[in-house]
PDB file of N, CA and C in Angstrom:
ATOM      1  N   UNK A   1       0.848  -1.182   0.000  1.00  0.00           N
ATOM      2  CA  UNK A   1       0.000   0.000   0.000  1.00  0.00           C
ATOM      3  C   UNK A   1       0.885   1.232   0.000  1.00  0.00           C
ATOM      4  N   UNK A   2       0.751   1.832  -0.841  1.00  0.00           N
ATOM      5  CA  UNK A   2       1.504   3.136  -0.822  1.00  0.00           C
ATOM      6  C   UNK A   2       0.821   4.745   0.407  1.00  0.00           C
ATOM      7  N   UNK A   3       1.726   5.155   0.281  1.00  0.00           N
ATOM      8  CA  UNK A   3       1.519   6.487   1.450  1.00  0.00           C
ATOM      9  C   UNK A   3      -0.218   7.313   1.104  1.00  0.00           C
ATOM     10  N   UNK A   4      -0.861   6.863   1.850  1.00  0.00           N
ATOM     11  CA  UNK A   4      -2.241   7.548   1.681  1.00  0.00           C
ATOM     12  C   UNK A   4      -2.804   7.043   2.531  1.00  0.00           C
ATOM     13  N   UNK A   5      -4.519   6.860   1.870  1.00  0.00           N
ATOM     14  CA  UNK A   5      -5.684   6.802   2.184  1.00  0.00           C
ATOM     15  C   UNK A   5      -6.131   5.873   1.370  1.00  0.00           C
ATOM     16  N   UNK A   6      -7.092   4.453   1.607  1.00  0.00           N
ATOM     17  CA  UNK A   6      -7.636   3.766   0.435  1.00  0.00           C
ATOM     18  C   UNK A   6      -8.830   3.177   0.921  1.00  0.00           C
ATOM     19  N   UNK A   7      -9.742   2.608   0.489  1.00  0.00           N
ATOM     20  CA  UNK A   7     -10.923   1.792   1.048  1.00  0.00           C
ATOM     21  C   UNK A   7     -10.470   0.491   0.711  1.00  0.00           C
ATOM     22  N   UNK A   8     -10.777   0.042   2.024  1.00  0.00           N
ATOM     23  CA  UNK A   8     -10.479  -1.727   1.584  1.00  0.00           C
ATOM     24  C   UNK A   8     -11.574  -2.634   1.854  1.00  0.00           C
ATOM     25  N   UNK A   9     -11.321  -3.330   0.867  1.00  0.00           N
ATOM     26  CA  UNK A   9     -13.120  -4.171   1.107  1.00  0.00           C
ATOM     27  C   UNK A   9     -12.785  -5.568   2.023  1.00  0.00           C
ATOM     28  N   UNK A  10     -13.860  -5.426   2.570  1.00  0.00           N
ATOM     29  CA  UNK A  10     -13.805  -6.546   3.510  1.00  0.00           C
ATOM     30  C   UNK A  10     -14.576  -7.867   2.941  1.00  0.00           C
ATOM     31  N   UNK A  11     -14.148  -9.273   3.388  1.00  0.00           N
ATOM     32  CA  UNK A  11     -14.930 -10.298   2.762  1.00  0.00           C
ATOM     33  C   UNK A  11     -16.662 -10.289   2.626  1.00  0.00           C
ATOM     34  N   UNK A  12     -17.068  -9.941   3.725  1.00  0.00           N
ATOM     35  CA  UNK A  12     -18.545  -9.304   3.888  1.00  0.00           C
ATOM     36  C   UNK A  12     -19.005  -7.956   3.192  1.00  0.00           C
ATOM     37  N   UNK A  13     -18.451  -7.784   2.212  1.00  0.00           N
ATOM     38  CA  UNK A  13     -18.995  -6.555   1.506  1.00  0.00           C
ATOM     39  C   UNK A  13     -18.873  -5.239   1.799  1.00  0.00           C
ATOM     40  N   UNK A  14     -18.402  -4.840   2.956  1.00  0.00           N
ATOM     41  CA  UNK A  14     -18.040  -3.245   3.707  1.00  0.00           C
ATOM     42  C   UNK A  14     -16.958  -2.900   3.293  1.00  0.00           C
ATOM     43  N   UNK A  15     -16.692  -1.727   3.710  1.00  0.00           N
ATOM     44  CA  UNK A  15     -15.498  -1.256   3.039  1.00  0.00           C
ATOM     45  C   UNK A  15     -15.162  -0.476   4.302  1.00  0.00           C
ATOM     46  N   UNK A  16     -13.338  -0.413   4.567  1.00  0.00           N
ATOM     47  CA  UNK A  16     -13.333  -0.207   5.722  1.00  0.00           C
ATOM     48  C   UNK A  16     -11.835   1.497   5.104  1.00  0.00           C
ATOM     49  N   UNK A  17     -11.760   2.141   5.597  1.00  0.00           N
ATOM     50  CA  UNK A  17     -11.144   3.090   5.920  1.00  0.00           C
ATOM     51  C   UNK A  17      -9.878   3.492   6.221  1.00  0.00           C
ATOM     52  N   UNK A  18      -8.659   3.078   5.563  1.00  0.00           N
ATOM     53  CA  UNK A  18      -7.242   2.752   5.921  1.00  0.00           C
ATOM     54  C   UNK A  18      -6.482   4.521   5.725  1.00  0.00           C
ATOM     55  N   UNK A  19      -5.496   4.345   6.362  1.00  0.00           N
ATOM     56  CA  UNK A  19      -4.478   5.124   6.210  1.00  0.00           C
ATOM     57  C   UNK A  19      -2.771   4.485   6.296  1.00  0.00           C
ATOM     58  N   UNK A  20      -2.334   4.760   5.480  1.00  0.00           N
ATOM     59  CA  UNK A  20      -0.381   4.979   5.718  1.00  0.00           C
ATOM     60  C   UNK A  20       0.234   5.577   5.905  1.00  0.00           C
ATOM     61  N   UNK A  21       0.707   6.100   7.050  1.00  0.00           N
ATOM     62  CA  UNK A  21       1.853   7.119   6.883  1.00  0.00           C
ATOM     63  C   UNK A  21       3.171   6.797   7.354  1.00  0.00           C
ATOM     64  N   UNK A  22       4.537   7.300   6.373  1.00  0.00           N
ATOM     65  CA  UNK A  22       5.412   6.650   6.499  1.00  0.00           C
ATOM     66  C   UNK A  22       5.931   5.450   5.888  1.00  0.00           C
ATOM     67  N   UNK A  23       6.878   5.274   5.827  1.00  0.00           N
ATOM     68  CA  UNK A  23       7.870   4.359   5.324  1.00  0.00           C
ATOM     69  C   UNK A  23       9.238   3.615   5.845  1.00  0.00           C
ATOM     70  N   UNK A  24       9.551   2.722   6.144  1.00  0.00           N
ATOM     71  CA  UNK A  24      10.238   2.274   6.438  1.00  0.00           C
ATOM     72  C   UNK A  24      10.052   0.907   6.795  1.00  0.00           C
ATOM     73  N   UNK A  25      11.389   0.081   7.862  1.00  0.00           N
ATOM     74  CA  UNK A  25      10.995  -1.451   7.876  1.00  0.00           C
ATOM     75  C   UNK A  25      10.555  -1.419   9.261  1.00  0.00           C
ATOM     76  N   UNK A  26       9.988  -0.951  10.247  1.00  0.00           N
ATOM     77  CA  UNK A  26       9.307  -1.058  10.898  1.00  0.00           C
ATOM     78  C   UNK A  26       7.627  -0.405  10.774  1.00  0.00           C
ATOM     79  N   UNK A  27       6.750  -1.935  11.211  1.00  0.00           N
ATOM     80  CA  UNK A  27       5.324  -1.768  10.889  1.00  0.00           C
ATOM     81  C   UNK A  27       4.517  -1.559  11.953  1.00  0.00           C
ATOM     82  N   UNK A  28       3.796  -0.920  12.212  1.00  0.00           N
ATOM     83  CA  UNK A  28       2.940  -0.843  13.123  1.00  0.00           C
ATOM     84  C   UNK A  28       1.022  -0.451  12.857  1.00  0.00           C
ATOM     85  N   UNK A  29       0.768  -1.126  13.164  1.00  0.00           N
ATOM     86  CA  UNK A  29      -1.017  -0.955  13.217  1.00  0.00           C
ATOM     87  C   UNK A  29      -1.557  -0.801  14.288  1.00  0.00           C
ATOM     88  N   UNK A  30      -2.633   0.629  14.183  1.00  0.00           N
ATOM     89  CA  UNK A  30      -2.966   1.215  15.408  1.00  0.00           C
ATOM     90  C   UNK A  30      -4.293   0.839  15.210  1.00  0.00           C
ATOM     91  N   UNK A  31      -5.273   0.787  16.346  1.00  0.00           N
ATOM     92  CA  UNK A  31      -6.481   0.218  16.432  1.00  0.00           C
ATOM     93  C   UNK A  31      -7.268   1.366  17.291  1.00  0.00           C
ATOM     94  N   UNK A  32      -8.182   2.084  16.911  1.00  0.00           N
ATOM     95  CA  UNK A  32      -9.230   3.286  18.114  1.00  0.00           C
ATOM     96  C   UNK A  32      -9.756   2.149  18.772  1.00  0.00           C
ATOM     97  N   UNK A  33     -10.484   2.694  19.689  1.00  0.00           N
ATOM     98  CA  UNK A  33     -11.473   2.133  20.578  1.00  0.00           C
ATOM     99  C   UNK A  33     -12.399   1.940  20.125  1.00  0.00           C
ATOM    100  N   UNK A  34     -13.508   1.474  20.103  1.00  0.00           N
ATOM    101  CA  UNK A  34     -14.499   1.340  19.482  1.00  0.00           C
ATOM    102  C   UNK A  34     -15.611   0.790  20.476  1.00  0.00           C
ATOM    103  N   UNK A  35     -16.558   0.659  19.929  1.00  0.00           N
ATOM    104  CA  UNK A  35     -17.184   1.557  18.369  1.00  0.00           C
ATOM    105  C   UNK A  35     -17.046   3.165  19.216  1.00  0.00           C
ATOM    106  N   UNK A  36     -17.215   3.667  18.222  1.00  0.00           N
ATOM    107  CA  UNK A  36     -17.376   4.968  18.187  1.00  0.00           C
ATOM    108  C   UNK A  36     -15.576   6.222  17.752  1.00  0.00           C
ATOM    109  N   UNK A  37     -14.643   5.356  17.752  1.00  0.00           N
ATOM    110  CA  UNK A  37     -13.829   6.096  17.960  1.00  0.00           C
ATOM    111  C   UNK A  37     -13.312   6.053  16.240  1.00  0.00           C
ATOM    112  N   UNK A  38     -12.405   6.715  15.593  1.00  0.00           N
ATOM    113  CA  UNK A  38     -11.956   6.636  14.642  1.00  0.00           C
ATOM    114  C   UNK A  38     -10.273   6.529  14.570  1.00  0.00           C
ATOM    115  N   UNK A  39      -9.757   6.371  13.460  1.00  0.00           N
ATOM    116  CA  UNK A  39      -7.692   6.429  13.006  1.00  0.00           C
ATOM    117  C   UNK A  39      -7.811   8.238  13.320  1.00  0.00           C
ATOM    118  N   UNK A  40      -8.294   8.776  13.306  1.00  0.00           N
ATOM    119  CA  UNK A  40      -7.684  10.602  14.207  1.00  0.00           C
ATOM    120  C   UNK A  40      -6.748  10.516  15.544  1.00  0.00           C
ATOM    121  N   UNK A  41      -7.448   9.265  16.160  1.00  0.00           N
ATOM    122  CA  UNK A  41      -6.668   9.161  17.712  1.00  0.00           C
ATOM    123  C   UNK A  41      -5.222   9.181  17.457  1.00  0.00           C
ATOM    124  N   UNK A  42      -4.626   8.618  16.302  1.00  0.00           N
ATOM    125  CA  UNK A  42      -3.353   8.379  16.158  1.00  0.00           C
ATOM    126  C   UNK A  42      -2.432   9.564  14.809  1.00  0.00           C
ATOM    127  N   UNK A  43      -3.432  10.094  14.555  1.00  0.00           N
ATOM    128  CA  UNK A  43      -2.609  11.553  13.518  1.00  0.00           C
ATOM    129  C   UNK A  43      -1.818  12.160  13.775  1.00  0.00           C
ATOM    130  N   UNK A  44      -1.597  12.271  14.974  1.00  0.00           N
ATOM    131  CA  UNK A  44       0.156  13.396  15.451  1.00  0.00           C
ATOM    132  C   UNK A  44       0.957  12.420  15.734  1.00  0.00           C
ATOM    133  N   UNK A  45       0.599  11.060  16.405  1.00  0.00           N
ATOM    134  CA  UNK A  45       1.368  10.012  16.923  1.00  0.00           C
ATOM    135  C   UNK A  45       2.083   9.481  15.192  1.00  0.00           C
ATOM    136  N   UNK A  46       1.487   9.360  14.208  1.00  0.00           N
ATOM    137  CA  UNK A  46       2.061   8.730  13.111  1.00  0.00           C
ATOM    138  C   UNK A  46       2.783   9.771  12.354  1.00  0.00           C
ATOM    139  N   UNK A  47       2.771  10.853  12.702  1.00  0.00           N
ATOM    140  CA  UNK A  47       3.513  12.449  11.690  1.00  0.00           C
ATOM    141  C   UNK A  47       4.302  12.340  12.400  1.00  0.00           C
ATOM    142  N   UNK A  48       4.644  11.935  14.020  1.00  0.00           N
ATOM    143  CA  UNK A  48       6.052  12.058  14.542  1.00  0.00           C
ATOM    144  C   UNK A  48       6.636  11.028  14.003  1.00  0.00           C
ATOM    145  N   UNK A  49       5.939   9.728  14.176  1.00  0.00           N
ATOM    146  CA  UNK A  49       7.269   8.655  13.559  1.00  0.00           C
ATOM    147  C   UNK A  49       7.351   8.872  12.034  1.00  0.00           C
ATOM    148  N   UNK A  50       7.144   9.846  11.130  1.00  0.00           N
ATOM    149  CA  UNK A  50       7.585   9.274   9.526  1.00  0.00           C
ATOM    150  C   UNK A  50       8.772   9.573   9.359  1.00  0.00           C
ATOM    151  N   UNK A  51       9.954  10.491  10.194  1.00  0.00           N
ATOM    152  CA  UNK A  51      11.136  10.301   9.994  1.00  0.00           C
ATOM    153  C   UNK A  51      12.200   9.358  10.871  1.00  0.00           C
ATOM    154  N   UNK A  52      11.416   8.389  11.402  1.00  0.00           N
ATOM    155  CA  UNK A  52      11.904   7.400  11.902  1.00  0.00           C
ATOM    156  C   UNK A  52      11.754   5.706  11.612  1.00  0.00           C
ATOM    157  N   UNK A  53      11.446   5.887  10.368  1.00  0.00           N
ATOM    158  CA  UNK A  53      11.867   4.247   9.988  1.00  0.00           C
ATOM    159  C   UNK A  53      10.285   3.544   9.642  1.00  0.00           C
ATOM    160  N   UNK A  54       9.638   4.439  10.783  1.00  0.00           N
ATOM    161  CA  UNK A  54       8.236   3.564  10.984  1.00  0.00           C
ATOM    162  C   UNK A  54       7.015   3.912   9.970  1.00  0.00           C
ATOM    163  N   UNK A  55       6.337   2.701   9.585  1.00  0.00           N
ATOM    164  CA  UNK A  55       5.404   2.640   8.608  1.00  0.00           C
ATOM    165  C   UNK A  55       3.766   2.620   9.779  1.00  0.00           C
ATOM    166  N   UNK A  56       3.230   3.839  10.007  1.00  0.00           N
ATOM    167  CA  UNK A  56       2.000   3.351  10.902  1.00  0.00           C
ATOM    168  C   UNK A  56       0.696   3.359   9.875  1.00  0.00           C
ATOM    169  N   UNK A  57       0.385   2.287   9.952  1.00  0.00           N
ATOM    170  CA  UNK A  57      -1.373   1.597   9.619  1.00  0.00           C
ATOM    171  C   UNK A  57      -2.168   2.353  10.827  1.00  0.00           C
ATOM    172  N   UNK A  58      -3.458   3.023  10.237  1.00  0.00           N
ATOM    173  CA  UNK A  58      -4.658   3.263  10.781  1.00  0.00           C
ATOM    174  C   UNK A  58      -5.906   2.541   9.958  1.00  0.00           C
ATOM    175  N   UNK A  59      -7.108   2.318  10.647  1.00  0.00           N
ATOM    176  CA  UNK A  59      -8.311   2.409   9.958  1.00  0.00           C
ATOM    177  C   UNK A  59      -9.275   2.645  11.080  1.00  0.00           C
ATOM    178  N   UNK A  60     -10.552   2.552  10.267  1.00  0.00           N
ATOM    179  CA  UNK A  60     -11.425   3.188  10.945  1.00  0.00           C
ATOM    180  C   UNK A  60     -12.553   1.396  11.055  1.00  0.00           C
ATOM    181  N   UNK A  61     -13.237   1.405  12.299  1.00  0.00           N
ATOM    182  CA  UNK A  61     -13.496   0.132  12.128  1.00  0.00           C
ATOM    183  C   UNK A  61     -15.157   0.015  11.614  1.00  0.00           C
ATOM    184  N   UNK A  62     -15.666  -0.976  11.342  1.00  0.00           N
ATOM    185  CA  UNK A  62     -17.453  -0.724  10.443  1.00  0.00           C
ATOM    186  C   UNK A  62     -18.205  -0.026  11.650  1.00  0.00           C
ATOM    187  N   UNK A  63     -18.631   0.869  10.540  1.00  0.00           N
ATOM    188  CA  UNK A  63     -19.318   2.134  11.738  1.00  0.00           C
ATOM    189  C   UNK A  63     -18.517   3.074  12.252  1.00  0.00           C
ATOM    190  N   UNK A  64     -17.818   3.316  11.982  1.00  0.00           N
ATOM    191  CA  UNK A  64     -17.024   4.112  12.594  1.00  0.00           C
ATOM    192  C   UNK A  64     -16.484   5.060  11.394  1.00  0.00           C
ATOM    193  N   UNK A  65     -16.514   6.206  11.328  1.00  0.00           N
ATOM    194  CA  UNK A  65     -16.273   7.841  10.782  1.00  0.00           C
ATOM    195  C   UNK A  65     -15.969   7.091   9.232  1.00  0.00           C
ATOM    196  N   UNK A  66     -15.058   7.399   8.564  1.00  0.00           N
ATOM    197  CA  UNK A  66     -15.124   7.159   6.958  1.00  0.00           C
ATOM    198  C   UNK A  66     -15.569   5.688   6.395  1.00  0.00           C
ATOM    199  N   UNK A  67     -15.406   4.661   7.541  1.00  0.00           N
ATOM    200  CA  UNK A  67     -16.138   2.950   6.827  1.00  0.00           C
ATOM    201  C   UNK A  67     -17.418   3.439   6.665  1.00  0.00           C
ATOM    202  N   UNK A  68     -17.737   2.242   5.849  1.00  0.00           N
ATOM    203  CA  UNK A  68     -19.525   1.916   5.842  1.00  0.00           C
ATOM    204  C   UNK A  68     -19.746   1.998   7.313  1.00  0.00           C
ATOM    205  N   UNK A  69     -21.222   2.549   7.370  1.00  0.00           N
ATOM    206  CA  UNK A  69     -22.462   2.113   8.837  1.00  0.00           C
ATOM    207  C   UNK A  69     -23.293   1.718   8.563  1.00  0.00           C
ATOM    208  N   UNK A  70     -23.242   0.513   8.655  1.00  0.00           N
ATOM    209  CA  UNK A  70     -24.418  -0.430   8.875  1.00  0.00           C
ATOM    210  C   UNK A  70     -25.684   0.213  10.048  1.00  0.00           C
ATOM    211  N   UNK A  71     -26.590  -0.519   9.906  1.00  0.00           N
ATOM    212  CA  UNK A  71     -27.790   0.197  10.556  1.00  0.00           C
ATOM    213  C   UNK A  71     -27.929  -1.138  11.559  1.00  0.00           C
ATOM    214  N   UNK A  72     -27.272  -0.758  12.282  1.00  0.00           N
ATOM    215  CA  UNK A  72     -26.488  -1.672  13.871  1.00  0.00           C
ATOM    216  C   UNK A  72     -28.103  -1.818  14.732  1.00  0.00           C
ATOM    217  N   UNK A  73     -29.493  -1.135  14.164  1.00  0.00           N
ATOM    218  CA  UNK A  73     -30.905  -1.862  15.069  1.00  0.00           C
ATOM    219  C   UNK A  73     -31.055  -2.466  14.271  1.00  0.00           C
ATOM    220  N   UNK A  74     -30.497  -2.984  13.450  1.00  0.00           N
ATOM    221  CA  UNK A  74     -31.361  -4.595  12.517  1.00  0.00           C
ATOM    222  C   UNK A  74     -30.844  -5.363  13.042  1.00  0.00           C
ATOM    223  N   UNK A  75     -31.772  -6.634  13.357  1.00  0.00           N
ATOM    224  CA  UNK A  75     -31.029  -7.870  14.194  1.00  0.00           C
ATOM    225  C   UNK A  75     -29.643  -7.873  13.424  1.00  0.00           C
ATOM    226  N   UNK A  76     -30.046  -8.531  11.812  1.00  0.00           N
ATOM    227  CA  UNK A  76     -28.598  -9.142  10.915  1.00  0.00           C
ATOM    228  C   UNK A  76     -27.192  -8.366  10.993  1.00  0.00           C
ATOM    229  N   UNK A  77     -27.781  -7.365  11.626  1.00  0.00           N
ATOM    230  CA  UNK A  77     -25.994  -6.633  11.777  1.00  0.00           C
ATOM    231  C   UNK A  77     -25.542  -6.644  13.482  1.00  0.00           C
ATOM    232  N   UNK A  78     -26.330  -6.852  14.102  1.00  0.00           N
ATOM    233  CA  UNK A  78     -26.114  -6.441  15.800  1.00  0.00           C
ATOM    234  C   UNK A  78     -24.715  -7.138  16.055  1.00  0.00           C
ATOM    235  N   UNK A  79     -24.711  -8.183  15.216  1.00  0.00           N
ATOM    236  CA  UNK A  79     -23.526  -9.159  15.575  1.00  0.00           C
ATOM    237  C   UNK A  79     -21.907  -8.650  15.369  1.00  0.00           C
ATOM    238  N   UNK A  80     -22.151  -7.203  14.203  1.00  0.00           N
ATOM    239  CA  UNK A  80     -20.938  -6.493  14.195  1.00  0.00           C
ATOM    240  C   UNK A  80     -20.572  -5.675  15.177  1.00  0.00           C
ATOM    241  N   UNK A  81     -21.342  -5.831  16.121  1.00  0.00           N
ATOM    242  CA  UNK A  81     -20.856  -5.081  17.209  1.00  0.00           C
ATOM    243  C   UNK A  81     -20.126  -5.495  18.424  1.00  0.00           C
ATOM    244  N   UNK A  82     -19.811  -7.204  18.073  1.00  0.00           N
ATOM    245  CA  UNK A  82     -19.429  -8.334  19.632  1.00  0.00           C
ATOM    246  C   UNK A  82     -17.973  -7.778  19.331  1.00  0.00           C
ATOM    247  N   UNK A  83     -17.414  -8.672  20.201  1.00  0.00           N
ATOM    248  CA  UNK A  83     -15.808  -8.799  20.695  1.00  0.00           C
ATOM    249  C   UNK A  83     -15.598  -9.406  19.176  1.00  0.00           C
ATOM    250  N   UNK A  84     -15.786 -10.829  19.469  1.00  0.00           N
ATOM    251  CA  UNK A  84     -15.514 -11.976  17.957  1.00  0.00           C
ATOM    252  C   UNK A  84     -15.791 -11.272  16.673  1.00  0.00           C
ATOM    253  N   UNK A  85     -16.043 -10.588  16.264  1.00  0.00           N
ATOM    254  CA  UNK A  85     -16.519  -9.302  15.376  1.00  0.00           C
ATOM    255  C   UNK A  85     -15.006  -8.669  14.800  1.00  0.00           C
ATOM    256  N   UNK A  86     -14.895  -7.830  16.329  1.00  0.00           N
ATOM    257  CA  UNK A  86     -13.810  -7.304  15.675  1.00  0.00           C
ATOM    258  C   UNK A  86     -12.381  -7.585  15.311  1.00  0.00           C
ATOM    259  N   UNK A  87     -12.436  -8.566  16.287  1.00  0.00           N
ATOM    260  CA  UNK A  87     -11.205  -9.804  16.182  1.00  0.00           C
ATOM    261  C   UNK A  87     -11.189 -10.078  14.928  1.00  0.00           C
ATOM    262  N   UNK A  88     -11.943 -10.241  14.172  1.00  0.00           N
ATOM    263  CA  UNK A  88     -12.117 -11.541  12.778  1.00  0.00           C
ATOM    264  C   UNK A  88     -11.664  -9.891  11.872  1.00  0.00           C
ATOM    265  N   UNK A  89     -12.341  -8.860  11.996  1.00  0.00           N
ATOM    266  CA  UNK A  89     -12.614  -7.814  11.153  1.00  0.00           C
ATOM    267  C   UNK A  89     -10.878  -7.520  11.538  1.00  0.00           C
ATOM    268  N   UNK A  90     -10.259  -7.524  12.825  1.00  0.00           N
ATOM    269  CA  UNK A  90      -8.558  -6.995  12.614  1.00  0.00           C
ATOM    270  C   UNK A  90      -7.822  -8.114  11.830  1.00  0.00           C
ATOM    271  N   UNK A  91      -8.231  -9.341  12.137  1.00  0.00           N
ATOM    272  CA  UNK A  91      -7.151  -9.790  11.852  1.00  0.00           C
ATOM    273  C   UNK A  91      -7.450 -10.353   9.811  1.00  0.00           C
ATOM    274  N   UNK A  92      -8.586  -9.525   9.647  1.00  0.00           N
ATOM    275  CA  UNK A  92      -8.632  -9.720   7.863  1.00  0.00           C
ATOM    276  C   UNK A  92      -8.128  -8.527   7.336  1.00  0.00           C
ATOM    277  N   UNK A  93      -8.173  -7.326   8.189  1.00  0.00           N
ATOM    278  CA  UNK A  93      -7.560  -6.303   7.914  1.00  0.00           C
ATOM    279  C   UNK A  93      -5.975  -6.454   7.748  1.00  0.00           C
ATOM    280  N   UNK A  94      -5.430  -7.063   8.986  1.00  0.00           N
ATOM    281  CA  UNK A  94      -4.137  -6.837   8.883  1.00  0.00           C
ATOM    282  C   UNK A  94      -3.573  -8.038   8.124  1.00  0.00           C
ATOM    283  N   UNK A  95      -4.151  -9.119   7.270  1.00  0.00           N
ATOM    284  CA  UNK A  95      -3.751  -9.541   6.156  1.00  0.00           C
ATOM    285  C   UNK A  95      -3.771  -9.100   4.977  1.00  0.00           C
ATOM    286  N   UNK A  96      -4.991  -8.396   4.963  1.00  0.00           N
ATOM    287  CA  UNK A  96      -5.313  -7.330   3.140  1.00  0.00           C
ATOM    288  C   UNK A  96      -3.890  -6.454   3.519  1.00  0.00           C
ATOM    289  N   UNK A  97      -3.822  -5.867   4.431  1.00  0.00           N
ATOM    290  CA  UNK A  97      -2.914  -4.498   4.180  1.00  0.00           C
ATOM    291  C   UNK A  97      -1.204  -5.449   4.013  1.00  0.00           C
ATOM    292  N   UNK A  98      -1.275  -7.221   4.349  1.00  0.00           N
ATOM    293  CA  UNK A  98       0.565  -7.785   4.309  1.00  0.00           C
ATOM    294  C   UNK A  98       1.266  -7.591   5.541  1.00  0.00           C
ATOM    295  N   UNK A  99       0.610  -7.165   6.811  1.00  0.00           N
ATOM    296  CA  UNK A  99       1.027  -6.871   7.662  1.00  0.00           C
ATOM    297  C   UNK A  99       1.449  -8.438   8.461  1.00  0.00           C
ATOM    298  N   UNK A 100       2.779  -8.719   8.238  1.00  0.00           N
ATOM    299  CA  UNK A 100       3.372 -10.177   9.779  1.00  0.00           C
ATOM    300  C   UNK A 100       3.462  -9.810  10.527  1.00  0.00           C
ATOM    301  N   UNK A 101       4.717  -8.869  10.347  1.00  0.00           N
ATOM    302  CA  UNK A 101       5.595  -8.461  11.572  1.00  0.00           C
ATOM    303  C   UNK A 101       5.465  -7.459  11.152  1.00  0.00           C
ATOM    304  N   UNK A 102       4.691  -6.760  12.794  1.00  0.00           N
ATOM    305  CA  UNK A 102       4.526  -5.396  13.063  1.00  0.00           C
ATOM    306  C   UNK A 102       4.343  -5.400  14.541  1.00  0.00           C
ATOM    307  N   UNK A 103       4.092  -4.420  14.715  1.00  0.00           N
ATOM    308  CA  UNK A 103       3.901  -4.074  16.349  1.00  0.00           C
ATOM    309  C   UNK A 103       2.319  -3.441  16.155  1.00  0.00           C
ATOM    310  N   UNK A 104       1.306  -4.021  17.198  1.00  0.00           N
ATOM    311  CA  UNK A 104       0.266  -3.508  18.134  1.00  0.00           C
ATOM    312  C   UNK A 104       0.084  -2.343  18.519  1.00  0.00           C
ATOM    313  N   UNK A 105      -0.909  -1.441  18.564  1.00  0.00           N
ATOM    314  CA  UNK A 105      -0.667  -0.503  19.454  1.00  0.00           C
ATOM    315  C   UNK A 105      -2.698  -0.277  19.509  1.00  0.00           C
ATOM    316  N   UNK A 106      -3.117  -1.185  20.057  1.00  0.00           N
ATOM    317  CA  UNK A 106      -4.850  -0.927  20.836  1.00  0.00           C
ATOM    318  C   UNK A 106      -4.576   0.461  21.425  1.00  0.00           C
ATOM    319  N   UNK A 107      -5.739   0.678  20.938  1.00  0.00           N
ATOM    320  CA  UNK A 107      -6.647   1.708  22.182  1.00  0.00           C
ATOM    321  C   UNK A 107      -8.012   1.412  22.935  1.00  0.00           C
ATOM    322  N   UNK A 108      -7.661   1.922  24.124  1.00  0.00           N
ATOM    323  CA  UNK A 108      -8.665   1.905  24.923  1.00  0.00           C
ATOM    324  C   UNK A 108      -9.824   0.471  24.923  1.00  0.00           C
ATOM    325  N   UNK A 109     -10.896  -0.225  24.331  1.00  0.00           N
ATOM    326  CA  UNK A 109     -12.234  -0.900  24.710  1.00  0.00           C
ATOM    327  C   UNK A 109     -11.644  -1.862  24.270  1.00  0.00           C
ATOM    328  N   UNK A 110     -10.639  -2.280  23.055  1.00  0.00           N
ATOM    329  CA  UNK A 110     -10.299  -3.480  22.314  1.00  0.00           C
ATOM    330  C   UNK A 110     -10.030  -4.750  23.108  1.00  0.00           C
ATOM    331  N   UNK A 111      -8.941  -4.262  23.911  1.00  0.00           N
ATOM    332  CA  UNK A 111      -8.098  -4.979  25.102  1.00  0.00           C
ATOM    333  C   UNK A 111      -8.752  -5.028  26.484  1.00  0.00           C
TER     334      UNK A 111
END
């Protein structure tokens, strides 16, 4: 993925909200809190590391500020809102984007 912004589609049809900033051989993917929080939490945190080596991944998770929002009072979606949800939704994310080896960095409700 090159230095930007892109929509990435998820196996379930949503499209989720990525950012890159930076370059180098260290990877890192940052995660908001959720629901409700968005990749803003981490915008000054990823402009300090781009002259240090580090490549930081953001996105925004379903429902949340630039992804699709699902209409979370219909039964068929309530289920995007569990734990097992977002687990499945990070860890398809951080295969679309090629991410092995990187470093973690949760916020807040995830953990």
């Amino acid at each position: 993925m090159k230095q930007g912004t892109k929509l990435l589609e998820l196996d379930n049809g949503y499209h989720l909200f990525t950012r890159k900033e930076g370059e180098g051989p260290v990877k890192m993917l940052c995660v908001h809190g959720g629901p409700g929080g968005n990749h803003e939490e981490f915008e000054n945190f990823a402009q300090n590391l781009n002259d240090k080596g580090v490549e930081v991944y953001t996105y925004d998770q379903l429902g949340s500020f630039y992804s699709d929002q699902p209409d979370f009072s219909l039964e068929e979606n309530k289920h995007y809102l569990t734990l097992d949800y977002y687990l499945e939704e990070l860890e398809e994310v951080r295969k679309k984007l090629g991410l092995d080896n990187f470093y973690f960095l949760p916020k807040k409700s995830l953990v």
